[in-house]
PDB file of N, CA and C in Angstrom:
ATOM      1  N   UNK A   1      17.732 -25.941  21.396  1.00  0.00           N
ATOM      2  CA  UNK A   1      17.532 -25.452  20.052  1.00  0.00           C
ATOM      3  C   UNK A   1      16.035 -25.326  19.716  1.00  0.00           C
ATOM      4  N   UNK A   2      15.030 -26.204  20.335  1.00  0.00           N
ATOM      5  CA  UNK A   2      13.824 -26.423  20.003  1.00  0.00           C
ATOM      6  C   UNK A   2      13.081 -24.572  20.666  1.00  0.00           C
ATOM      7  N   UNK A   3      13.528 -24.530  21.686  1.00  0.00           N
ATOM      8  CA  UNK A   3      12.996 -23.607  22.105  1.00  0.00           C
ATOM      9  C   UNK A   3      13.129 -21.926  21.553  1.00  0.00           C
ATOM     10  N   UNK A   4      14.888 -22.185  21.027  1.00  0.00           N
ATOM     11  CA  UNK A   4      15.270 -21.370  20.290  1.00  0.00           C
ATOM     12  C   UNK A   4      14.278 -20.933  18.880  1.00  0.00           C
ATOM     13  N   UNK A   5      14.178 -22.012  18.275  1.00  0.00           N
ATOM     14  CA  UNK A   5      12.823 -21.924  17.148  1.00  0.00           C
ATOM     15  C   UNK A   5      11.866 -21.637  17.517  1.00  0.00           C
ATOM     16  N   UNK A   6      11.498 -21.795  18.579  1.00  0.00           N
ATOM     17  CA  UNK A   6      10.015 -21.316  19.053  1.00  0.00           C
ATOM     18  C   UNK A   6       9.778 -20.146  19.511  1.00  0.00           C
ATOM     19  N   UNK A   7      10.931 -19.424  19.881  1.00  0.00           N
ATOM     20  CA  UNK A   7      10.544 -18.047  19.493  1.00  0.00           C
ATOM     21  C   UNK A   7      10.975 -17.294  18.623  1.00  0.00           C
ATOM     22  N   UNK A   8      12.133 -17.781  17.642  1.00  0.00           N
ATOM     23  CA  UNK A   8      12.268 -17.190  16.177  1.00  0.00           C
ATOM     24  C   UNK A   8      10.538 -17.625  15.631  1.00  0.00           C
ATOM     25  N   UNK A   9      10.023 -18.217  15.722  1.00  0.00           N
ATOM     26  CA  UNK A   9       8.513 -18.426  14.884  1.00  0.00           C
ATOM     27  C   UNK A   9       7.788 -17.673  15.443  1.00  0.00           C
ATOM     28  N   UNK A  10       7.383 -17.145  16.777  1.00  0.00           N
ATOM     29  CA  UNK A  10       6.674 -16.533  17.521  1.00  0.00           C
ATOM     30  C   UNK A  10       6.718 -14.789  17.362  1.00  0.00           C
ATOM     31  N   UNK A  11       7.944 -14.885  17.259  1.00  0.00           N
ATOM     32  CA  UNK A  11       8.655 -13.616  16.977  1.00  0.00           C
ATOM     33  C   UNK A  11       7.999 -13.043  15.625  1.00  0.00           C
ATOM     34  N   UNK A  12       8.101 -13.932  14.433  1.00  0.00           N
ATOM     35  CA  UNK A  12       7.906 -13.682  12.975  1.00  0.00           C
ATOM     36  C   UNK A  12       6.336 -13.839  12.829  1.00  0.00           C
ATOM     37  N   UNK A  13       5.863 -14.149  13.598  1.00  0.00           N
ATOM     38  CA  UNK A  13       4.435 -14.544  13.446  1.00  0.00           C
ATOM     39  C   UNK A  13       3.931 -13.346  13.722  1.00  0.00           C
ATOM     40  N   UNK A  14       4.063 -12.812  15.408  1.00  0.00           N
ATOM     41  CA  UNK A  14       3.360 -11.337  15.787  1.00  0.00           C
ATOM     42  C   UNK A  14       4.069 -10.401  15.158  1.00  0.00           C
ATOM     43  N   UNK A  15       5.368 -10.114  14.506  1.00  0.00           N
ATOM     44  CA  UNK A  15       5.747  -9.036  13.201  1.00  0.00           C
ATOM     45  C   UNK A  15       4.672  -9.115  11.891  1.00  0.00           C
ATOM     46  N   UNK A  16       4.527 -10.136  11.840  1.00  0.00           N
ATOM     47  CA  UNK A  16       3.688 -10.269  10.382  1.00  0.00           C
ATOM     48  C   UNK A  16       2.270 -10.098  10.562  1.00  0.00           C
ATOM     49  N   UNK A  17       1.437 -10.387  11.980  1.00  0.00           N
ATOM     50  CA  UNK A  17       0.293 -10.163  12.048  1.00  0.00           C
ATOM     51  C   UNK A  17      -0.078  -8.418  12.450  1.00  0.00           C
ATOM     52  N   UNK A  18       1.144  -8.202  12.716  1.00  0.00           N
ATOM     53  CA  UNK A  18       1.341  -6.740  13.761  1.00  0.00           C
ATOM     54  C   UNK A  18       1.305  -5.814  12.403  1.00  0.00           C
ATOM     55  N   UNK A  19       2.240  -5.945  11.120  1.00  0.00           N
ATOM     56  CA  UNK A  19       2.094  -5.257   9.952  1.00  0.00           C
ATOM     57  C   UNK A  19       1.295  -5.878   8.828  1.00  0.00           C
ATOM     58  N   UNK A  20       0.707  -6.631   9.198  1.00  0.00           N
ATOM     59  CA  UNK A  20      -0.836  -7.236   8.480  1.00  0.00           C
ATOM     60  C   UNK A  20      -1.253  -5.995   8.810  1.00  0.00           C
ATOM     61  N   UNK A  21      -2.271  -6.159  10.428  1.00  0.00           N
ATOM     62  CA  UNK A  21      -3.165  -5.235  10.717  1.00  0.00           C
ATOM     63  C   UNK A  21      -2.827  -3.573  10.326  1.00  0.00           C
ATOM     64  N   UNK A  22      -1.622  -3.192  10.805  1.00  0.00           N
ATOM     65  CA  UNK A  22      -1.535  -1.724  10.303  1.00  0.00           C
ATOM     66  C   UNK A  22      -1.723  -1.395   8.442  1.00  0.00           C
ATOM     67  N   UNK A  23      -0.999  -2.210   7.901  1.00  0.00           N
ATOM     68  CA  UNK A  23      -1.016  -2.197   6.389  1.00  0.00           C
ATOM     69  C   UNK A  23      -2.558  -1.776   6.076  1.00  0.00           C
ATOM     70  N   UNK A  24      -3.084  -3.047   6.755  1.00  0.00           N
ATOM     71  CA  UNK A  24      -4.506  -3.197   5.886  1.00  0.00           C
ATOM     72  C   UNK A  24      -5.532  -1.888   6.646  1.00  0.00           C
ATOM     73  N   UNK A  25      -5.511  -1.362   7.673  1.00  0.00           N
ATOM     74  CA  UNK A  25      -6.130   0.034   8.427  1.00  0.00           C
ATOM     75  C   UNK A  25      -5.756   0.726   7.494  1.00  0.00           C
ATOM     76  N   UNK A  26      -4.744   1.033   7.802  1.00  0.00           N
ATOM     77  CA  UNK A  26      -4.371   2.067   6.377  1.00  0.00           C
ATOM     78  C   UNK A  26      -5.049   2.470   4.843  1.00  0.00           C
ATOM     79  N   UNK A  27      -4.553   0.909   4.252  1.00  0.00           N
ATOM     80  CA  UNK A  27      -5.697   0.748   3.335  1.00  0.00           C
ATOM     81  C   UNK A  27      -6.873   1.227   3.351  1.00  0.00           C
ATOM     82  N   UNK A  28      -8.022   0.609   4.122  1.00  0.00           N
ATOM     83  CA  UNK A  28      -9.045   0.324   4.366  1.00  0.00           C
ATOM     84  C   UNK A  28      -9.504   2.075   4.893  1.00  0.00           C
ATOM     85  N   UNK A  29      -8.851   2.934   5.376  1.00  0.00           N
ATOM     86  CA  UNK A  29      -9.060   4.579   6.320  1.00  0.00           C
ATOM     87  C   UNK A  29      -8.758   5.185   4.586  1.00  0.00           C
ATOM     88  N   UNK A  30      -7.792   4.531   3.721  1.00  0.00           N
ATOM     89  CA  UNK A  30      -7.360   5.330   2.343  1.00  0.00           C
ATOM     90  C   UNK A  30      -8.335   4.986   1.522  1.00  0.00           C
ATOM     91  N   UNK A  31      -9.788   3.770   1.626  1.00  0.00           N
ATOM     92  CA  UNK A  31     -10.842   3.784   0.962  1.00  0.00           C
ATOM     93  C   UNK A  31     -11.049   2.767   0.320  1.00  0.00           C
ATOM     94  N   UNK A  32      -9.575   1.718   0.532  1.00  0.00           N
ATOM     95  CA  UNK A  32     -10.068   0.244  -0.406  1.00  0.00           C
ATOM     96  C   UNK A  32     -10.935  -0.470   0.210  1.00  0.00           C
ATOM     97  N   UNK A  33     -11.629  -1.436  -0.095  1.00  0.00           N
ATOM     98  CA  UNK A  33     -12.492  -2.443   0.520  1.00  0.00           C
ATOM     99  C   UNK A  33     -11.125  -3.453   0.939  1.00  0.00           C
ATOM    100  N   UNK A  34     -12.225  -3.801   1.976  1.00  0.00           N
ATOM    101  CA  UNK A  34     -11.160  -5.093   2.707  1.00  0.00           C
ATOM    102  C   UNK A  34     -10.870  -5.775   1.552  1.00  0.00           C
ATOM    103  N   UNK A  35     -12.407  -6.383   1.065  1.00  0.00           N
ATOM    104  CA  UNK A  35     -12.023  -7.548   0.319  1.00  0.00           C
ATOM    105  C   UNK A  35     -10.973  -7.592  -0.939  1.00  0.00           C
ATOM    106  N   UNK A  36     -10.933  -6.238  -1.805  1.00  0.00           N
ATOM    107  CA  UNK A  36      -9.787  -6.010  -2.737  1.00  0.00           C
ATOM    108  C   UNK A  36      -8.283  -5.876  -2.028  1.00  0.00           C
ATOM    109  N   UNK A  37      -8.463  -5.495  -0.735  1.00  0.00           N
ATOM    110  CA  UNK A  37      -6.721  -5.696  -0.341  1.00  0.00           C
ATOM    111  C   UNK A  37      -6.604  -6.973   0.154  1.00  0.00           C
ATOM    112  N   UNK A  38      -7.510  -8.006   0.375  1.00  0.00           N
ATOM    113  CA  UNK A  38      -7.223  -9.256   0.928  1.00  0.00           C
ATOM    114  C   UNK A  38      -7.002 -10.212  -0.237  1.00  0.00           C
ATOM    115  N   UNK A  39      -7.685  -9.884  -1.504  1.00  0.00           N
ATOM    116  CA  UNK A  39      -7.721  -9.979  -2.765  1.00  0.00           C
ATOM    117  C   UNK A  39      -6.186 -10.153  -2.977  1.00  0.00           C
ATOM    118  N   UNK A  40      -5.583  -9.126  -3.388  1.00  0.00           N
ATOM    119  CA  UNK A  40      -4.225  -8.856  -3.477  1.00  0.00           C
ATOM    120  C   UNK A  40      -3.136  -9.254  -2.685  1.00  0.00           C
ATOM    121  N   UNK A  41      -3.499  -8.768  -1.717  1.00  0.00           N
ATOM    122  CA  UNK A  41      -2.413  -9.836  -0.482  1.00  0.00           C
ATOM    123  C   UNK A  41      -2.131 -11.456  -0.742  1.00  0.00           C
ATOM    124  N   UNK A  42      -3.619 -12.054  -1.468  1.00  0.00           N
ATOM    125  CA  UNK A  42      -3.269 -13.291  -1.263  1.00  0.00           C
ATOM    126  C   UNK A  42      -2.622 -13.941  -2.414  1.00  0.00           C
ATOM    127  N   UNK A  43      -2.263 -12.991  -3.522  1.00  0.00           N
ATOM    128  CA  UNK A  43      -1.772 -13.213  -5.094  1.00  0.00           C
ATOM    129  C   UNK A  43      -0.620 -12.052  -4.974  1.00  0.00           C
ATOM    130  N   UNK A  44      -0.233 -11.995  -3.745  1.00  0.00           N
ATOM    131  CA  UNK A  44       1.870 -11.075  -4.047  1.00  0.00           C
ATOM    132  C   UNK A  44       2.078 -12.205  -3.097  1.00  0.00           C
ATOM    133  N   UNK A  45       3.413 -11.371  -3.357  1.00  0.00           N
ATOM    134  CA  UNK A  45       5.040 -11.841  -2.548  1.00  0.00           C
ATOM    135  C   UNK A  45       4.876 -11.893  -1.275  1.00  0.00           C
ATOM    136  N   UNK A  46       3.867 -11.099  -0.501  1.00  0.00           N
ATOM    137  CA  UNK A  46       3.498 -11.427   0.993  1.00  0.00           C
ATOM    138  C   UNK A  46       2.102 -12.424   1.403  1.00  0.00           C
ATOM    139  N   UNK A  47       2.133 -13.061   0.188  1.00  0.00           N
ATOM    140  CA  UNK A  47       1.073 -13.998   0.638  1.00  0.00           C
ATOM    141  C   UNK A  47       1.880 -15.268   1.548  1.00  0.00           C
ATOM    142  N   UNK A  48       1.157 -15.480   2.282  1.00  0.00           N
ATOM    143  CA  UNK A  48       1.709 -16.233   3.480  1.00  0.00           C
ATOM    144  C   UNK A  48       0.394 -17.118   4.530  1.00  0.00           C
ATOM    145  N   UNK A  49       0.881 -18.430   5.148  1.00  0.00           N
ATOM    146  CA  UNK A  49      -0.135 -18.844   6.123  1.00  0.00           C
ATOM    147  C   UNK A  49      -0.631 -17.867   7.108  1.00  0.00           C
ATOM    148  N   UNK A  50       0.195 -17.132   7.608  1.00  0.00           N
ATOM    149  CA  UNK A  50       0.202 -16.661   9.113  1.00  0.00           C
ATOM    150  C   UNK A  50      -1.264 -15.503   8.584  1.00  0.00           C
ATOM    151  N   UNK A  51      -1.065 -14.435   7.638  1.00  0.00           N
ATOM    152  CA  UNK A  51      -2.074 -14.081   7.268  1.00  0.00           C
ATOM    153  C   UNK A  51      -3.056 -14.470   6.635  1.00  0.00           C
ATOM    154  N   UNK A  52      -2.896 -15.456   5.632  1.00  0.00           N
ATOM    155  CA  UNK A  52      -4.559 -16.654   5.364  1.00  0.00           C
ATOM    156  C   UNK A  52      -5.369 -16.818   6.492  1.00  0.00           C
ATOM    157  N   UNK A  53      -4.521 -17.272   7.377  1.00  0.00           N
ATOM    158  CA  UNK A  53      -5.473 -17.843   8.754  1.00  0.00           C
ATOM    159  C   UNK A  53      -6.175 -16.399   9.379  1.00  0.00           C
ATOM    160  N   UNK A  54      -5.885 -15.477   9.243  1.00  0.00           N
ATOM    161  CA  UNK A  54      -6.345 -14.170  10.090  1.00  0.00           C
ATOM    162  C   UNK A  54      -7.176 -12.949   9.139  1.00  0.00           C
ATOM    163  N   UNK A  55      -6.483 -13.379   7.725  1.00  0.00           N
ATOM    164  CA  UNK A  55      -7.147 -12.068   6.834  1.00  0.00           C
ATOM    165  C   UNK A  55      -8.760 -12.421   7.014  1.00  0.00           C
ATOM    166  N   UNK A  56      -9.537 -12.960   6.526  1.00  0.00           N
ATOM    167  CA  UNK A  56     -10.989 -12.744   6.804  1.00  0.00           C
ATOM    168  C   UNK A  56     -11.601 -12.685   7.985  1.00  0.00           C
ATOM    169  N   UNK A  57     -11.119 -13.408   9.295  1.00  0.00           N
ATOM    170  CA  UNK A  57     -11.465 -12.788  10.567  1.00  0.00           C
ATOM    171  C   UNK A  57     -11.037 -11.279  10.923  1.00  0.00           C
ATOM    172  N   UNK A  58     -10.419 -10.867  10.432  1.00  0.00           N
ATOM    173  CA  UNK A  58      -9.720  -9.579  10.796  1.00  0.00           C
ATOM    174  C   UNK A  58     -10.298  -8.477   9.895  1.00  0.00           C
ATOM    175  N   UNK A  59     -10.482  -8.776   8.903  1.00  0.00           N
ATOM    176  CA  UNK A  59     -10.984  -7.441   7.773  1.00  0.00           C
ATOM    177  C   UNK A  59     -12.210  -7.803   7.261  1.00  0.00           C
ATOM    178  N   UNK A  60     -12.236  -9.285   7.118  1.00  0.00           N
ATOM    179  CA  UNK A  60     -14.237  -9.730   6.551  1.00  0.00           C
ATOM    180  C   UNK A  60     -15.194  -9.326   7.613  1.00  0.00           C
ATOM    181  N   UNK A  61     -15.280 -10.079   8.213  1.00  0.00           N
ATOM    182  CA  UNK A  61     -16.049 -10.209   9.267  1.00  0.00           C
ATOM    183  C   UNK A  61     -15.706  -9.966  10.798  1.00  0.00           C
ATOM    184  N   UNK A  62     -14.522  -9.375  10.831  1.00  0.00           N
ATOM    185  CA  UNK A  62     -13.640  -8.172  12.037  1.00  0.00           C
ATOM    186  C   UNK A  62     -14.664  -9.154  13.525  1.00  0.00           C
ATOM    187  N   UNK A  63     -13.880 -10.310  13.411  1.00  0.00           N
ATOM    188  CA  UNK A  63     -13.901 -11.168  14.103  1.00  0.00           C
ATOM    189  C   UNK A  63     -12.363 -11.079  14.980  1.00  0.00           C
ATOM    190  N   UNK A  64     -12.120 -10.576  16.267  1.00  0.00           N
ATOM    191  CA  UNK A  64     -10.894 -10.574  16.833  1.00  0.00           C
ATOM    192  C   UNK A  64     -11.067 -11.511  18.529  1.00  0.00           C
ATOM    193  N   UNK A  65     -10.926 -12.836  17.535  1.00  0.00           N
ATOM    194  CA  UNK A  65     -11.445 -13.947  18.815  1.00  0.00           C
ATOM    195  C   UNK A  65      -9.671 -14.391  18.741  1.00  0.00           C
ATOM    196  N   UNK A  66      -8.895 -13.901  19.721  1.00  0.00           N
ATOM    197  CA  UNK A  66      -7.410 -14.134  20.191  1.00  0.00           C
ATOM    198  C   UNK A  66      -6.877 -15.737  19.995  1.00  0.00           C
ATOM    199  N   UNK A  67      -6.185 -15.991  19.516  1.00  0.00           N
ATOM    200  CA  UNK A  67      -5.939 -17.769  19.589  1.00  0.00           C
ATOM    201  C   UNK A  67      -4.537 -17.901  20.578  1.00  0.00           C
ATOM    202  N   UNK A  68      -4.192 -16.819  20.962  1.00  0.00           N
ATOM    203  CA  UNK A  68      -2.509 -17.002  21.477  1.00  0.00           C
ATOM    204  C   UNK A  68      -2.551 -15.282  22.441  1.00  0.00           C
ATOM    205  N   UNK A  69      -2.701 -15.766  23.704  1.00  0.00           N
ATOM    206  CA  UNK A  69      -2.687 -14.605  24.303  1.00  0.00           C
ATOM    207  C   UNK A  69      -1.652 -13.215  24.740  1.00  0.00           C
ATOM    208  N   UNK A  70      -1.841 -12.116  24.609  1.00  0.00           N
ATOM    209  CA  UNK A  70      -0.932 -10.931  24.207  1.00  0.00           C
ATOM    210  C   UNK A  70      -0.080 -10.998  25.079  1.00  0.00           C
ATOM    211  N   UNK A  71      -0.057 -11.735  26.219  1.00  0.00           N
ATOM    212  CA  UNK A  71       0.628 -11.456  27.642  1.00  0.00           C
ATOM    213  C   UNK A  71       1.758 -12.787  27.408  1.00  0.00           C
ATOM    214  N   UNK A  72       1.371 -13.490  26.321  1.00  0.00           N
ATOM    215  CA  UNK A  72       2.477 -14.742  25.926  1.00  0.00           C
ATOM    216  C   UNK A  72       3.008 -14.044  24.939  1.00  0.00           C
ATOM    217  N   UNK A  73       2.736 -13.545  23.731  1.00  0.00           N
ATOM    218  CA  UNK A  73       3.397 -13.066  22.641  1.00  0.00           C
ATOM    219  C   UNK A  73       4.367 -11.665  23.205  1.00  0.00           C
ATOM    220  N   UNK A  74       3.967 -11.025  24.204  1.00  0.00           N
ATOM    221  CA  UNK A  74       5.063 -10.126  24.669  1.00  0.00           C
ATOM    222  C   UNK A  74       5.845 -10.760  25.244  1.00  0.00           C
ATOM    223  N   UNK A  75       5.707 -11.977  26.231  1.00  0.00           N
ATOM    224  CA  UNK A  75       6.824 -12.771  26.845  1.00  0.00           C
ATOM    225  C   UNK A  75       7.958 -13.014  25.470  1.00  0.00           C
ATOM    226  N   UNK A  76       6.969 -13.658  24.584  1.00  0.00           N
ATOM    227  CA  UNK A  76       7.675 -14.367  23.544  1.00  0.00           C
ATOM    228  C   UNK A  76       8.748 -12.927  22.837  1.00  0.00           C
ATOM    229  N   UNK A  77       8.619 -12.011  22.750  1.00  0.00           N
ATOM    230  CA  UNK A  77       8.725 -10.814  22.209  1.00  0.00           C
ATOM    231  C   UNK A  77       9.966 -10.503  22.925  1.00  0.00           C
ATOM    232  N   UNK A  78       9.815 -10.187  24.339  1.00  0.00           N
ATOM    233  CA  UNK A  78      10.986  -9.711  25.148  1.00  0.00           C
ATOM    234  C   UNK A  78      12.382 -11.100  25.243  1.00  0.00           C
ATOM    235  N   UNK A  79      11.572 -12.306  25.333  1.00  0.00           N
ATOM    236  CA  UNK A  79      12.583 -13.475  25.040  1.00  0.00           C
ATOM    237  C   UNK A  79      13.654 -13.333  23.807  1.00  0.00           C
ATOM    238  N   UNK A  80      13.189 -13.438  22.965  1.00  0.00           N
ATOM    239  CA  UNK A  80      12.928 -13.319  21.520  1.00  0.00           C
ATOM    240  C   UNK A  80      14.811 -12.184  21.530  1.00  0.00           C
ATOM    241  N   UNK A  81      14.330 -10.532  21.881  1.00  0.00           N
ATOM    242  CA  UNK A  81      15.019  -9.798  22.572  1.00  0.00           C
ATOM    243  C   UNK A  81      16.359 -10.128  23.188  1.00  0.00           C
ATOM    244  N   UNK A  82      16.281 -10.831  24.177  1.00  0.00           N
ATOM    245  CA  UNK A  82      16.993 -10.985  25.355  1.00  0.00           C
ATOM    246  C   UNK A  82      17.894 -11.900  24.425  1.00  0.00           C
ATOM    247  N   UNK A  83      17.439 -12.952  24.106  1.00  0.00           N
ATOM    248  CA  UNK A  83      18.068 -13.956  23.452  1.00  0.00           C
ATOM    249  C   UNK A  83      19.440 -13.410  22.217  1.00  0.00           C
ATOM    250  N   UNK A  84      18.762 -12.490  21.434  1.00  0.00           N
ATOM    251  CA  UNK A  84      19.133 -12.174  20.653  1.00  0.00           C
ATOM    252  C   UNK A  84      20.758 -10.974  21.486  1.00  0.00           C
ATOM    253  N   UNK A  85      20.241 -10.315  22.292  1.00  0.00           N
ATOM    254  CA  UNK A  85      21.468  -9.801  22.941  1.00  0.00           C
ATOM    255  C   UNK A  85      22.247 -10.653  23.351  1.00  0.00           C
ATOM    256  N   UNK A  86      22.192 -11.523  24.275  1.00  0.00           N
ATOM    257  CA  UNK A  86      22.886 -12.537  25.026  1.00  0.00           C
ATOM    258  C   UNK A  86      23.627 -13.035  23.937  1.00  0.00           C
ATOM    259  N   UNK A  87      23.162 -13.775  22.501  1.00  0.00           N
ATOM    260  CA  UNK A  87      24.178 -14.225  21.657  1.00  0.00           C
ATOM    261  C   UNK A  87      25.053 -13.336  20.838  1.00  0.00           C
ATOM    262  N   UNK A  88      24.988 -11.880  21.294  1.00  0.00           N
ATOM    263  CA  UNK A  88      25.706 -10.940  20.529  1.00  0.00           C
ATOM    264  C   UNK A  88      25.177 -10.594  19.143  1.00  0.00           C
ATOM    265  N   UNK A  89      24.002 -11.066  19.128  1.00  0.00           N
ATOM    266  CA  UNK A  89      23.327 -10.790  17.981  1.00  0.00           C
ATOM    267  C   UNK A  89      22.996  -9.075  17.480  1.00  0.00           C
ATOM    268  N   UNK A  90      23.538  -8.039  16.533  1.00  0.00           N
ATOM    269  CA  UNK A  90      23.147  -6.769  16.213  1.00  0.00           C
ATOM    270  C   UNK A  90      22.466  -6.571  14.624  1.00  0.00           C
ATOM    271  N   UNK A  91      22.028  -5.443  14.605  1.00  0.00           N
ATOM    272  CA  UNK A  91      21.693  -4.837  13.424  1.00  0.00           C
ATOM    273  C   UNK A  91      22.379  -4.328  12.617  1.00  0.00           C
ATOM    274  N   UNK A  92      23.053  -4.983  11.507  1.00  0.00           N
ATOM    275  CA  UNK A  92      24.221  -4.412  10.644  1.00  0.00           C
ATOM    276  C   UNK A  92      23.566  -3.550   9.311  1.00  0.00           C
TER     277      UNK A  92
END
């Protein structure tokens, strides 16, 4: 079960950092300043740890020093996957 959680968290972590980064490009190419969409992000409904810890390395000071390497988070990703078939798990 432990392991099971560990990639439901892993899973939700690189979704949320994965549509962090696109959201805020977007933004940021449409003309807001980082700092007013990081502003906002951190006072809605998607304020969250996973992006606290990453919004100012990522859009302040576009600091992209990796803490969890891409070649684990795709493992974690395709697991994640697999798992989810194997228990008959679908998209209703």
């Amino acid at each position: 079960m432990a392991a099971h959680m560990k990639l439901i968290i892993n899973q939700i972590m690189g979704t949320i950092l994965c549509v962090f980064a696109e959201g805020a490009l977007t933004g940021m190419e449409a003309g807001l300043p980082a700092e007013k969409i990081l502003a906002v992000l951190q006072n809605s409904v998607v304020a969250c740890p996973a992006i606290q810890l990453k919004d100012r390395d990522m859009l302040g000071e576009r600091v992209f020093t990796p803490n969890f390497p891409l070649k684990h988070t795709h493992k974690d990703m395709r697991l994640a996957v697999e798992t989810g078939k194997g228990v008959g798990s679908r998209r209703r």
